[in-house]
PDB file of N, CA and C in Angstrom:
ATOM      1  N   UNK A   1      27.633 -11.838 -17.676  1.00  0.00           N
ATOM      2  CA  UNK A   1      27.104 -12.067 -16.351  1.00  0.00           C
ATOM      3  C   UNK A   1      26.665 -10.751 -15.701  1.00  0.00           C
ATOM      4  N   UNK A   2      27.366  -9.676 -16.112  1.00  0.00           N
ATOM      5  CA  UNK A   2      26.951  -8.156 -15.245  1.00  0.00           C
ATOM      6  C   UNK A   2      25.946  -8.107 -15.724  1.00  0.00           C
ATOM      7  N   UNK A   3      25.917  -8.027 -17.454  1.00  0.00           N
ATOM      8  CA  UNK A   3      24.478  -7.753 -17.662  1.00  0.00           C
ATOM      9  C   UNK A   3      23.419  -8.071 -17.488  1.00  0.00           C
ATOM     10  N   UNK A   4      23.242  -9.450 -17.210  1.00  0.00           N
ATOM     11  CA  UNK A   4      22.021  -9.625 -16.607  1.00  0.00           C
ATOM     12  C   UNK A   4      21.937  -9.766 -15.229  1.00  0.00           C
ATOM     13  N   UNK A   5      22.694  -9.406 -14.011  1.00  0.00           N
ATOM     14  CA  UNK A   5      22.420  -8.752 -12.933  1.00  0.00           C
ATOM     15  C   UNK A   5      21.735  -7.509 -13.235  1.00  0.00           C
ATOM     16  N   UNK A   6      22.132  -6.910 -13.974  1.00  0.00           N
ATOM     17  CA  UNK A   6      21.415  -5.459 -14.139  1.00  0.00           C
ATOM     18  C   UNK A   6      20.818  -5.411 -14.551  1.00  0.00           C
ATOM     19  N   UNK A   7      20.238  -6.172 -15.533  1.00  0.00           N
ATOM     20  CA  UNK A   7      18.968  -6.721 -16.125  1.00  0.00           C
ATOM     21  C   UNK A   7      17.591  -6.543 -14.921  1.00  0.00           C
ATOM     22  N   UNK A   8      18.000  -8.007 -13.679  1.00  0.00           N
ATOM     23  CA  UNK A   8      17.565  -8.366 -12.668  1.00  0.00           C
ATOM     24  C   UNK A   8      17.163  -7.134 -11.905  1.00  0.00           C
ATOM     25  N   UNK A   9      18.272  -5.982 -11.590  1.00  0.00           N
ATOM     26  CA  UNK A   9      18.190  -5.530 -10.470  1.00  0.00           C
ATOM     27  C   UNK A   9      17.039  -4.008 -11.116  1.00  0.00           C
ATOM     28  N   UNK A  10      17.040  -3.990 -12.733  1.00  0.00           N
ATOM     29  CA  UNK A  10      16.238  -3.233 -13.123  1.00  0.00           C
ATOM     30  C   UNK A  10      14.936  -3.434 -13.173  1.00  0.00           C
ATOM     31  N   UNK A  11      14.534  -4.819 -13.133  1.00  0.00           N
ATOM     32  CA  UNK A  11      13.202  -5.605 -13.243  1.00  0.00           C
ATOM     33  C   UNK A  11      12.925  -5.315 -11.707  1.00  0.00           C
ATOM     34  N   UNK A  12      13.852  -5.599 -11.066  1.00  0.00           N
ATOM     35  CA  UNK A  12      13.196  -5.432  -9.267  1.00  0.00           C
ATOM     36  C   UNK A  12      13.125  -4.113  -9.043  1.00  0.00           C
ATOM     37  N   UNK A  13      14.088  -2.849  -9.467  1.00  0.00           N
ATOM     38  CA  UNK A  13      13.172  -1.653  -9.256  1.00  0.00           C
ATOM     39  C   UNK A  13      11.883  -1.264 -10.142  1.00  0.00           C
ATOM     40  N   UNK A  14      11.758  -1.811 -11.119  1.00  0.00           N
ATOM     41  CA  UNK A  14      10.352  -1.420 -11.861  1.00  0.00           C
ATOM     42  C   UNK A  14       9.420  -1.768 -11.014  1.00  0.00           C
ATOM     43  N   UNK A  15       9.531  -3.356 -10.366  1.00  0.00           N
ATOM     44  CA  UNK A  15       8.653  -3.773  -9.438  1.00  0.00           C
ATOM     45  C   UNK A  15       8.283  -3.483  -8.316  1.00  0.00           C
ATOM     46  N   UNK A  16       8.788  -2.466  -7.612  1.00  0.00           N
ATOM     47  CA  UNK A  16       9.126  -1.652  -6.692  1.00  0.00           C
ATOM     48  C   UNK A  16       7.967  -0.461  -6.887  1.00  0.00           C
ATOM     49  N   UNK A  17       8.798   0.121  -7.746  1.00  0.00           N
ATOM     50  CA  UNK A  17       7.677   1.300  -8.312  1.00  0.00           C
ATOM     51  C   UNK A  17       6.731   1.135  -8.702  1.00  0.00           C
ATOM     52  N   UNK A  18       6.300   0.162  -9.392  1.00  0.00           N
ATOM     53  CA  UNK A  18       4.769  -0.503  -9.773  1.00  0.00           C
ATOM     54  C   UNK A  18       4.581  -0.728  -8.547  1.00  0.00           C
ATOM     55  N   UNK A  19       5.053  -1.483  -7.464  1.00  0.00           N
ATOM     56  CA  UNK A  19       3.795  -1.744  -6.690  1.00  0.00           C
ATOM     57  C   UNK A  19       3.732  -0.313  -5.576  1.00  0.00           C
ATOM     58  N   UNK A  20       4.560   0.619  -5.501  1.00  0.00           N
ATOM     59  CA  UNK A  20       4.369   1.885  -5.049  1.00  0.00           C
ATOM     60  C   UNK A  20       3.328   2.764  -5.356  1.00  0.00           C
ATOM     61  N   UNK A  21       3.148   2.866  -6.684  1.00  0.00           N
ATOM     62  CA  UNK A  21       2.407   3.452  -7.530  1.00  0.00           C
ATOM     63  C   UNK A  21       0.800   3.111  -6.836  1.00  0.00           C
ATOM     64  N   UNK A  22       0.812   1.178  -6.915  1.00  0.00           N
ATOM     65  CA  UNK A  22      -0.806   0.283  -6.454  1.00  0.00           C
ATOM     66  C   UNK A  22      -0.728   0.870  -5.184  1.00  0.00           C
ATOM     67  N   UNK A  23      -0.028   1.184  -4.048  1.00  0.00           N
ATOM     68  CA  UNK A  23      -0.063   1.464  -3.065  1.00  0.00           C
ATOM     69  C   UNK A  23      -0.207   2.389  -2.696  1.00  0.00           C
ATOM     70  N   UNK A  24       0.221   3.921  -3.329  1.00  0.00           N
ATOM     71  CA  UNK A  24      -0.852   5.009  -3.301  1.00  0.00           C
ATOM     72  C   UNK A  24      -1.665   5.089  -3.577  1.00  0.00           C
ATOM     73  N   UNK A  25      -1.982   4.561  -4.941  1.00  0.00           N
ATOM     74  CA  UNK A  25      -3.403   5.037  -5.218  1.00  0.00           C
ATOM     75  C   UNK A  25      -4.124   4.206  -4.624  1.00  0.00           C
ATOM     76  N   UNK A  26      -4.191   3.175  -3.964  1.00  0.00           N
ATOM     77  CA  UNK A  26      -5.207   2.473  -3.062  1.00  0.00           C
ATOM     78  C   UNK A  26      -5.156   2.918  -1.562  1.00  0.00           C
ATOM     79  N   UNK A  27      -4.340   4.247  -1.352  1.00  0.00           N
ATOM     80  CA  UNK A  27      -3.983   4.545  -0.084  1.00  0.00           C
ATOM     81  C   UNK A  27      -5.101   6.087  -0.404  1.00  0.00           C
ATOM     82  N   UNK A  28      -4.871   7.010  -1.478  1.00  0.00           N
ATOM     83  CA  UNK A  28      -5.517   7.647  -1.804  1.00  0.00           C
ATOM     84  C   UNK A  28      -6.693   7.736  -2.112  1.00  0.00           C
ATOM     85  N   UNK A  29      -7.466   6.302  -2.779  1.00  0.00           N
ATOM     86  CA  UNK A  29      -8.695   6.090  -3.049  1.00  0.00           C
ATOM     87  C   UNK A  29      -9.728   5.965  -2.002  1.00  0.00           C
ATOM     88  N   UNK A  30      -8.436   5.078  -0.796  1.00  0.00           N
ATOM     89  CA  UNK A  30      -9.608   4.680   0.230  1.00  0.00           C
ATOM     90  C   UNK A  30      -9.586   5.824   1.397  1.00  0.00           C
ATOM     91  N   UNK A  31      -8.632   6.818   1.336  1.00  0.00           N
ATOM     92  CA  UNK A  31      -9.348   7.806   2.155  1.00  0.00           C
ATOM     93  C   UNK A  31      -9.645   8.692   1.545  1.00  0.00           C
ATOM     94  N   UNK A  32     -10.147   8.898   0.365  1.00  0.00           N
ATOM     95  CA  UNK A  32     -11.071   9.749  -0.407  1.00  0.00           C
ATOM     96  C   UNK A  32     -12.375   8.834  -0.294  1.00  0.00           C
ATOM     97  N   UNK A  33     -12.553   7.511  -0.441  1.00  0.00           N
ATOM     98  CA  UNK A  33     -13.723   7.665  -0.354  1.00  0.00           C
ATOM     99  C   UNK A  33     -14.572   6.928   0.575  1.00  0.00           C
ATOM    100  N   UNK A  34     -13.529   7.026   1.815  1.00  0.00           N
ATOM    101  CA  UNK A  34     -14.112   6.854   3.484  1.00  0.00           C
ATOM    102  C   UNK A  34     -14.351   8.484   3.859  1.00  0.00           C
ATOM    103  N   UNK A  35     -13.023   9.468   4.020  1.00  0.00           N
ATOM    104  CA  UNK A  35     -13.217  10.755   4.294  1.00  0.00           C
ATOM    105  C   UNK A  35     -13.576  11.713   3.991  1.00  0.00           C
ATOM    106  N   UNK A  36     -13.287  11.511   2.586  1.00  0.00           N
ATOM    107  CA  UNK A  36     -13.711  12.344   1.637  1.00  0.00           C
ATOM    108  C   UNK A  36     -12.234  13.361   0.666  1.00  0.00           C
ATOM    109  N   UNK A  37     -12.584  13.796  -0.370  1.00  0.00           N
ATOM    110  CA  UNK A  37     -11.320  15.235  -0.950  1.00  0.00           C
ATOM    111  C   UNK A  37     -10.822  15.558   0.035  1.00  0.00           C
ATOM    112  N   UNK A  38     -11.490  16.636   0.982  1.00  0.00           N
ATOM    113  CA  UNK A  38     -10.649  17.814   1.558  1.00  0.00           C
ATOM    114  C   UNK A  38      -9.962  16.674   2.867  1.00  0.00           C
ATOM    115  N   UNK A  39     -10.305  15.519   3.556  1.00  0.00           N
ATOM    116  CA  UNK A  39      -9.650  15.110   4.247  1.00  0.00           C
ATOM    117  C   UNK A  39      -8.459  14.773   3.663  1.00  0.00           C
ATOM    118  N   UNK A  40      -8.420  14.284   2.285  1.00  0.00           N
ATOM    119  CA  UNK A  40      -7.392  13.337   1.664  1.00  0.00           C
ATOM    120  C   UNK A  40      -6.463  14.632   1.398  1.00  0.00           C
ATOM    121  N   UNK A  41      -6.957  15.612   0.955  1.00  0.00           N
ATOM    122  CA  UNK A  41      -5.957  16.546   0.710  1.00  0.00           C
ATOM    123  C   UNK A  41      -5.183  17.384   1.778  1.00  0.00           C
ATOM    124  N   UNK A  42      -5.441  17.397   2.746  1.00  0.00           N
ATOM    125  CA  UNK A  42      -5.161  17.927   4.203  1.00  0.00           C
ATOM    126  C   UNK A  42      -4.122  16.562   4.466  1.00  0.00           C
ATOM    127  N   UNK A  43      -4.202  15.380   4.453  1.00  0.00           N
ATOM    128  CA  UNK A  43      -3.027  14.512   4.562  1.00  0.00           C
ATOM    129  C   UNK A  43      -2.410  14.487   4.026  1.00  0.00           C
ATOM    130  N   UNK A  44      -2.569  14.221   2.725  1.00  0.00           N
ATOM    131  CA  UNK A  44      -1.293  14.408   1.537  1.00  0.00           C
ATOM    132  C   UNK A  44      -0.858  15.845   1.686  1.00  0.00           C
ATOM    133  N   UNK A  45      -0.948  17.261   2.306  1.00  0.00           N
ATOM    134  CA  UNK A  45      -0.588  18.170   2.720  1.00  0.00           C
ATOM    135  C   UNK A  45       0.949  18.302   3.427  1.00  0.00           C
ATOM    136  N   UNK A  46      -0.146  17.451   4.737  1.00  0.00           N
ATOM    137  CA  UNK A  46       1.344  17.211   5.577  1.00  0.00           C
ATOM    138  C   UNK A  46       1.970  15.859   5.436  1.00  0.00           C
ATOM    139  N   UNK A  47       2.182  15.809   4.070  1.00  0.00           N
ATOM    140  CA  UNK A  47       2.997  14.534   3.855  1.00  0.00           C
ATOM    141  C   UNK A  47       2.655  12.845   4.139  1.00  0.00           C
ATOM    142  N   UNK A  48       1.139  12.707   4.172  1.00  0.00           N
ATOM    143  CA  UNK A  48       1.180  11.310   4.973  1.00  0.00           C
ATOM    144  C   UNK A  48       1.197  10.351   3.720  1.00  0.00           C
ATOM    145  N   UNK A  49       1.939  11.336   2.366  1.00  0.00           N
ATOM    146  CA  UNK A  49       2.196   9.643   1.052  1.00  0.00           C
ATOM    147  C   UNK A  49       3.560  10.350   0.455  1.00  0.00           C
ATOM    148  N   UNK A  50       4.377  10.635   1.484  1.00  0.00           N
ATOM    149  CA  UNK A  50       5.525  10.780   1.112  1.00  0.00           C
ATOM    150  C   UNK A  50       6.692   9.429   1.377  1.00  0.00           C
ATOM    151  N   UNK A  51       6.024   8.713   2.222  1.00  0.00           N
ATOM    152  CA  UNK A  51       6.934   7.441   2.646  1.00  0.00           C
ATOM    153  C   UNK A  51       5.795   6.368   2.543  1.00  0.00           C
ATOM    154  N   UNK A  52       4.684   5.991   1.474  1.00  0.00           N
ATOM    155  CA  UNK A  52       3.767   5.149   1.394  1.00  0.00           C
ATOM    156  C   UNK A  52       4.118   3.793   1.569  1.00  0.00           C
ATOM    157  N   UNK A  53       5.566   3.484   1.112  1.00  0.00           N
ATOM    158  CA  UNK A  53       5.663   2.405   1.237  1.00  0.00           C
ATOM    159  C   UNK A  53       6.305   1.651   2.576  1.00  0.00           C
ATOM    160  N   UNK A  54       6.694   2.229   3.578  1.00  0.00           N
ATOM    161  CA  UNK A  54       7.305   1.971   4.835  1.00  0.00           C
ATOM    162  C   UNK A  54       5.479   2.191   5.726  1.00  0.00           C
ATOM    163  N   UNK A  55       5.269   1.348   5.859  1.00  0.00           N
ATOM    164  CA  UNK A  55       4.394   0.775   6.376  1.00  0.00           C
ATOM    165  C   UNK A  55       4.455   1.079   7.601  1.00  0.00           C
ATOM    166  N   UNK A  56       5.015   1.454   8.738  1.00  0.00           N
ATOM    167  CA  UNK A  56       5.727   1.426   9.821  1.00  0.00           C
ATOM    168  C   UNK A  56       4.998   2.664  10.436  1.00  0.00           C
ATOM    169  N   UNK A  57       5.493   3.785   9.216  1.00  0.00           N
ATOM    170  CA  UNK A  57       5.563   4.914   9.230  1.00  0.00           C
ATOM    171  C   UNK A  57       4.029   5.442   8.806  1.00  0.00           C
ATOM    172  N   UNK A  58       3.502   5.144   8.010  1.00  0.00           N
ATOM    173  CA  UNK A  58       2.381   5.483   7.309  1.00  0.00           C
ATOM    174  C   UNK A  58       1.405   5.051   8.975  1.00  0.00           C
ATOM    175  N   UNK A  59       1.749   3.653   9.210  1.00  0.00           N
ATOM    176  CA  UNK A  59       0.751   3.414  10.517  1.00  0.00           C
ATOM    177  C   UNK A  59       0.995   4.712  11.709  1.00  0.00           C
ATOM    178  N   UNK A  60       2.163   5.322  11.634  1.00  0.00           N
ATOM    179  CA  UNK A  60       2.559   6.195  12.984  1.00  0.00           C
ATOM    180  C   UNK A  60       1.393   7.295  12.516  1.00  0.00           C
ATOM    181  N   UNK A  61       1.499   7.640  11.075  1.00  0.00           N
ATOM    182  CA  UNK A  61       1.031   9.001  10.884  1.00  0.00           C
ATOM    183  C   UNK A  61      -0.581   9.112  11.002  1.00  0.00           C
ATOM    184  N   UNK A  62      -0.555   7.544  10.247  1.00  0.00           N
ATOM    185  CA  UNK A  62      -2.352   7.377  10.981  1.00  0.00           C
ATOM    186  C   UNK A  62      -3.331   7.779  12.088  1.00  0.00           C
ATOM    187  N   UNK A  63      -2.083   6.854  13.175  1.00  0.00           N
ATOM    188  CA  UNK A  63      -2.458   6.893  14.401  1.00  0.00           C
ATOM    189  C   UNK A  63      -2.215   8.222  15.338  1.00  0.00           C
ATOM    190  N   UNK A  64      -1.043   8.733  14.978  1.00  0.00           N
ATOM    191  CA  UNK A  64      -0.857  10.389  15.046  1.00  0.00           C
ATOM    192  C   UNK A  64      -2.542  11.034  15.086  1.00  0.00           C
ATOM    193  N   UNK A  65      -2.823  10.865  14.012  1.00  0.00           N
ATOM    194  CA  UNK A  65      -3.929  11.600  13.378  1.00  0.00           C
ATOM    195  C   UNK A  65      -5.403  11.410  13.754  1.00  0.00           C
ATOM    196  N   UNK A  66      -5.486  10.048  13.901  1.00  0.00           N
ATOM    197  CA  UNK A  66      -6.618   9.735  14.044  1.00  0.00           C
ATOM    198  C   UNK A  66      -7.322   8.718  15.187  1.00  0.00           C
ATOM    199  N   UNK A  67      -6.170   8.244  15.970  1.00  0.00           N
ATOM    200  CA  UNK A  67      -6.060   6.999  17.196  1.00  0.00           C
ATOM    201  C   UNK A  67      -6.231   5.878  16.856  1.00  0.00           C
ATOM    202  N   UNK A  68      -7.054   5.327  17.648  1.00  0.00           N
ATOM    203  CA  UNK A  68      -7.955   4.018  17.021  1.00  0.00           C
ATOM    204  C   UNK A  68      -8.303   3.751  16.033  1.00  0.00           C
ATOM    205  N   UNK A  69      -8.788   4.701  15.304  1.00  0.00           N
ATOM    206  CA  UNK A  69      -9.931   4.412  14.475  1.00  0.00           C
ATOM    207  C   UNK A  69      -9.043   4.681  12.716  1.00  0.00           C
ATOM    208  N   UNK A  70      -7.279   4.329  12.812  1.00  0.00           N
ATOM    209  CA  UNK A  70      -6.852   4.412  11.707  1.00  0.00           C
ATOM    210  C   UNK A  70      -6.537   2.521  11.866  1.00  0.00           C
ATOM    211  N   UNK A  71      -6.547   2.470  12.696  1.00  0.00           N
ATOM    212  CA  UNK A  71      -6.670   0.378  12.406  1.00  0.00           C
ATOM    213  C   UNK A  71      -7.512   0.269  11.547  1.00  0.00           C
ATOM    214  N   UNK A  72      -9.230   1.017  11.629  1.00  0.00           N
ATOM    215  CA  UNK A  72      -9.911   0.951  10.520  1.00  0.00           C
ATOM    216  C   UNK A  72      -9.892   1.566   9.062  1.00  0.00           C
ATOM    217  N   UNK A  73      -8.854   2.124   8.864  1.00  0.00           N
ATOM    218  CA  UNK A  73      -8.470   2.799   7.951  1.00  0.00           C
ATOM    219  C   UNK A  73      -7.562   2.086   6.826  1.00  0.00           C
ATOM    220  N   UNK A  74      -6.508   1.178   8.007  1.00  0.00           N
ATOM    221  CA  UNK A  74      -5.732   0.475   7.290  1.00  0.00           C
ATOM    222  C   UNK A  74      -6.593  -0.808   6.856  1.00  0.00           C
ATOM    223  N   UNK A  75      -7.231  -0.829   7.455  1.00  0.00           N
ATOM    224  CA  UNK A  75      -7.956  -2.259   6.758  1.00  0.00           C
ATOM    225  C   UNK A  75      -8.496  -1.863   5.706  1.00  0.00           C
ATOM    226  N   UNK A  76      -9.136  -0.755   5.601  1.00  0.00           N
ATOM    227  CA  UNK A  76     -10.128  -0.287   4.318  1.00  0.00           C
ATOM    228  C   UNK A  76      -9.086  -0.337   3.325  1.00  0.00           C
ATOM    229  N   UNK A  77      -7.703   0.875   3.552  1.00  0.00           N
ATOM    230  CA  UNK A  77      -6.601   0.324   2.543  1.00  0.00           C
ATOM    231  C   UNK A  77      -6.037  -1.124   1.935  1.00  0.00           C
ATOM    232  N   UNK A  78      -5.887  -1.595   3.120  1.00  0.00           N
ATOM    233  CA  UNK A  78      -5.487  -3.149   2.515  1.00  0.00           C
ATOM    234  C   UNK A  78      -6.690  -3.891   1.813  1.00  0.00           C
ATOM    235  N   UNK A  79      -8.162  -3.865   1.761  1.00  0.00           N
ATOM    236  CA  UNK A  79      -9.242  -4.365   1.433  1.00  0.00           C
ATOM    237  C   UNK A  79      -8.953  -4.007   0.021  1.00  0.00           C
ATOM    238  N   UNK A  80      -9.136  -2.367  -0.473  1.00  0.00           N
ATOM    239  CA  UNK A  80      -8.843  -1.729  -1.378  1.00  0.00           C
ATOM    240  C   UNK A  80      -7.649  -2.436  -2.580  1.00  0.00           C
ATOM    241  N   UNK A  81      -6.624  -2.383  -1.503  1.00  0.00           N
ATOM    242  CA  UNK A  81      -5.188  -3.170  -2.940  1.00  0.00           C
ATOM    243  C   UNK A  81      -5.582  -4.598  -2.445  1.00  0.00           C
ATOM    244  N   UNK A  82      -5.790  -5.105  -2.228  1.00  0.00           N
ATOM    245  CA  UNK A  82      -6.386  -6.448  -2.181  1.00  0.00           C
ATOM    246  C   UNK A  82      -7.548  -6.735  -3.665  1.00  0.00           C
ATOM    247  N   UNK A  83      -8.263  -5.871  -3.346  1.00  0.00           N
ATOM    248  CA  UNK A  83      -9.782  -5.971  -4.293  1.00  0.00           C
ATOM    249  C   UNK A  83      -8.483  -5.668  -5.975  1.00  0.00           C
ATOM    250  N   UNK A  84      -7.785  -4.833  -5.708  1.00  0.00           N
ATOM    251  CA  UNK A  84      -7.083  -4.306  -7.054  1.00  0.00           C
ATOM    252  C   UNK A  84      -6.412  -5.472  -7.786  1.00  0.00           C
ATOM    253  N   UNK A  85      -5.462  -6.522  -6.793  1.00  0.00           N
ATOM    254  CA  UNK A  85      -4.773  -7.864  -6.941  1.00  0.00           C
ATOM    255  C   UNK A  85      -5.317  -8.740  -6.689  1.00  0.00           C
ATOM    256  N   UNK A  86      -6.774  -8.462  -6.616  1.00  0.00           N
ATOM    257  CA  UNK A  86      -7.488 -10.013  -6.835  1.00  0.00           C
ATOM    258  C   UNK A  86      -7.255 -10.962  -5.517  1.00  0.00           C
ATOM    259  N   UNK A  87      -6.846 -10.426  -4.022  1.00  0.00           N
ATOM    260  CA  UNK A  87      -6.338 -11.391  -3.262  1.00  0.00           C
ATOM    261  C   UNK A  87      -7.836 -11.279  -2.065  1.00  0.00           C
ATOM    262  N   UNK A  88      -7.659 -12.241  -2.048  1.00  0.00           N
ATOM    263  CA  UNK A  88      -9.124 -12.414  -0.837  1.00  0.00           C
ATOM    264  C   UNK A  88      -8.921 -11.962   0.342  1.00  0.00           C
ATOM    265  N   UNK A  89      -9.981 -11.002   1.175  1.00  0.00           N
ATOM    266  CA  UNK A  89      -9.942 -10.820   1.955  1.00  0.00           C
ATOM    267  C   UNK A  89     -10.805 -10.811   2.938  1.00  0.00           C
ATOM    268  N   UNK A  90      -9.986 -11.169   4.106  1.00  0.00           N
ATOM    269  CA  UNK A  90     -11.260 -11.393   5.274  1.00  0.00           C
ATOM    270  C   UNK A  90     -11.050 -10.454   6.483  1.00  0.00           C
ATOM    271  N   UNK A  91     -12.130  -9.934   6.929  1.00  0.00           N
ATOM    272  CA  UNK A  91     -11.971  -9.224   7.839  1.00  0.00           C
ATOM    273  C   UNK A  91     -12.117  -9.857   9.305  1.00  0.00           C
ATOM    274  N   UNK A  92     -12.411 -10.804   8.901  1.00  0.00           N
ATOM    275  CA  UNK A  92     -12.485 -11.245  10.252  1.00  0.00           C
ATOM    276  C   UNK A  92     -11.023 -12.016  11.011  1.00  0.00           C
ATOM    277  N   UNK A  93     -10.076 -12.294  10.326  1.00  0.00           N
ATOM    278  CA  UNK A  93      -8.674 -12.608  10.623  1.00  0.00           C
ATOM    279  C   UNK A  93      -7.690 -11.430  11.503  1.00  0.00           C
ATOM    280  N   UNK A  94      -6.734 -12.244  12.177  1.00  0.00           N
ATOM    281  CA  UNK A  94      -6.039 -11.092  12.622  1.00  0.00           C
ATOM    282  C   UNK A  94      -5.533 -10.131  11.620  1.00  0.00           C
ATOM    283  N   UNK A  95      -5.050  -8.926  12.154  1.00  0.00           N
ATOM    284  CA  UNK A  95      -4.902  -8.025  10.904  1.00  0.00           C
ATOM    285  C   UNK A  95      -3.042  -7.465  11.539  1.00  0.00           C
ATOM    286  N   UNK A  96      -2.516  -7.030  10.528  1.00  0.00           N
ATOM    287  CA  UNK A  96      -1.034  -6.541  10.710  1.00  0.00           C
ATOM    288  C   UNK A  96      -0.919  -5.964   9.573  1.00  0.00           C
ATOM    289  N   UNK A  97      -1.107  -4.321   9.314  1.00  0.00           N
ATOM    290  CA  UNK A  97      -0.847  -3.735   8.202  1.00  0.00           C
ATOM    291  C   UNK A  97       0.264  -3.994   7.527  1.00  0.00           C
ATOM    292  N   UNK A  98       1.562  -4.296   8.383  1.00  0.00           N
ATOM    293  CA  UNK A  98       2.901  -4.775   7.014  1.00  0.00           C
ATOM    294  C   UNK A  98       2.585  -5.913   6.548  1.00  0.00           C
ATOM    295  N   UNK A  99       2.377  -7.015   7.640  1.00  0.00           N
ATOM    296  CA  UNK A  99       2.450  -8.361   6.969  1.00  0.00           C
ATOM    297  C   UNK A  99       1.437  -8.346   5.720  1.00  0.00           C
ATOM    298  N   UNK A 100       0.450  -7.296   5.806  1.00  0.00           N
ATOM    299  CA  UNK A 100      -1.303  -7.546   4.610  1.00  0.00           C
ATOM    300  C   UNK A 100      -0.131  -6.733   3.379  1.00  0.00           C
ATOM    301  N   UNK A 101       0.965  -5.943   3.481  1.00  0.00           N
ATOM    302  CA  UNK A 101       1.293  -5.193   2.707  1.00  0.00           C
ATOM    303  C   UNK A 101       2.620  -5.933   2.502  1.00  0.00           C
ATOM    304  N   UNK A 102       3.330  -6.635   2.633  1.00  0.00           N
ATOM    305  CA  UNK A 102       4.129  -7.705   2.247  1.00  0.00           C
ATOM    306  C   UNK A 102       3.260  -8.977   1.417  1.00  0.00           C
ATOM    307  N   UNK A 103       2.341  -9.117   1.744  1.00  0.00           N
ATOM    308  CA  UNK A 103       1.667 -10.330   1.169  1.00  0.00           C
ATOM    309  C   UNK A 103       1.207  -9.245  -0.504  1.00  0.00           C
ATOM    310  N   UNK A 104       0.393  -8.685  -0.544  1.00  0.00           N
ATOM    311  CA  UNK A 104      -0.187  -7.513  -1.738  1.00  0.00           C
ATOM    312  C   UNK A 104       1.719  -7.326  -2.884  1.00  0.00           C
ATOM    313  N   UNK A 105       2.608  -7.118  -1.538  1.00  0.00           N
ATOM    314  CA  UNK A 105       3.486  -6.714  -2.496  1.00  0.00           C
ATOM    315  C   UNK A 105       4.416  -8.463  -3.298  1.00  0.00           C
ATOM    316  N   UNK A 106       4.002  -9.304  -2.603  1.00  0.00           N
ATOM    317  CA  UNK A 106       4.682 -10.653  -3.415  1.00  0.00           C
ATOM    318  C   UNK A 106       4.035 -11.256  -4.430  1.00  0.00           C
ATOM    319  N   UNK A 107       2.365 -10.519  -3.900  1.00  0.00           N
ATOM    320  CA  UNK A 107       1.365 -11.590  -5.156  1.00  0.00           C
ATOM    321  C   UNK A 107       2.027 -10.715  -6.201  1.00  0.00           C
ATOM    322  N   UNK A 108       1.812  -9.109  -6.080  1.00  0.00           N
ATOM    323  CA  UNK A 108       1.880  -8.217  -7.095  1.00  0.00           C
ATOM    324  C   UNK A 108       3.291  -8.540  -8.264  1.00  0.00           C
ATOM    325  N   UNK A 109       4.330  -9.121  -7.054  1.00  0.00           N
ATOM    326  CA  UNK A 109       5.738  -9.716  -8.035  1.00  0.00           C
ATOM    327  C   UNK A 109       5.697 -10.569  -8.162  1.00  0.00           C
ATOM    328  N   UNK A 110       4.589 -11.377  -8.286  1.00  0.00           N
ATOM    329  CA  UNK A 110       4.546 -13.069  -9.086  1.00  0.00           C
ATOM    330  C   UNK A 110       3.994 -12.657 -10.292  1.00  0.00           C
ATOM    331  N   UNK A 111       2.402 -12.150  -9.905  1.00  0.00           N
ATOM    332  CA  UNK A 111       1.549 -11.432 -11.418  1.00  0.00           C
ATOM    333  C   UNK A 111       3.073 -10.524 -12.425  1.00  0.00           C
ATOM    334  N   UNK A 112       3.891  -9.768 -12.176  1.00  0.00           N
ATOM    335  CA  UNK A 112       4.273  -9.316 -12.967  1.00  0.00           C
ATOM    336  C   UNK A 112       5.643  -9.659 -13.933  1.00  0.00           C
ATOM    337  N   UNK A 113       5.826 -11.200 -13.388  1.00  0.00           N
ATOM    338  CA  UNK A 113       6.452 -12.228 -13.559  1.00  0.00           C
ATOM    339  C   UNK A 113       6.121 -13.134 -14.532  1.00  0.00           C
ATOM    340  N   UNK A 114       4.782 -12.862 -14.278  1.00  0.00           N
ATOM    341  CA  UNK A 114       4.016 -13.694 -15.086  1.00  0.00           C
ATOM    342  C   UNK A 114       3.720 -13.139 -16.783  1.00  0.00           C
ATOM    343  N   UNK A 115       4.048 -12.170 -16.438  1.00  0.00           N
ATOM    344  CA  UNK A 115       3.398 -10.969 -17.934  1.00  0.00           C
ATOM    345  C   UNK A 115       4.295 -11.647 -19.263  1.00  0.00           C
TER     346      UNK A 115
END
């Protein structure tokens, strides 16, 4: 019985880190290629993909940074791992960067369920 708790609880951190992994690099892609290199590298500088996956936080550092106009940022991100997991997206719906990043992270642990 332990062992396959630990089995379990090893499959849920792989899944974790896999979808960490989709979540930088779709965090990295899309402000490289909204801002460009030297913007992306000036954030990842001061740390803004050191806590990628707390959503919370990533929105503070946004908005820190950029005001308004990182609402449009996060959408481009979520569009981005969306387009990666195949999940449809509309822009015209209300938007909530965790809830779009809770939804990305359950399809992502069904697909890898599925393997």
């Amino acid at each position: 019985m332990r062992a396959q708790s630990l089995i379990r609880e090893s499959a849920k951190l792989a899944d974790e880190k896999a979808f960490a992994s989709l979540l930088t690099d779709s965090i990295r892609e899309s402000i490289e290629d909204t801002l460009g290199k030297n913007v992306l590298a000036l954030l990842v500088s001061k740390g803004l993909l050191d806590d990628a996956q707390n959503p919370r936080e990533l929105e503070r550092q946004l908005n820190s940074t950029f005001g308004n106009a990182s609402a449009v940022l996060e959408r481009i991100i979520v569009k981005g791992l969306y387009q990666k997991l195949r999940i449809p997206f509309d822009s015209n719906l209300s938007f909530d960067y965790a809830k779009a990043l809770e939804v990305a992270r359950n399809v992502q642990l069904v697909e890898s369920r599925r393997k």
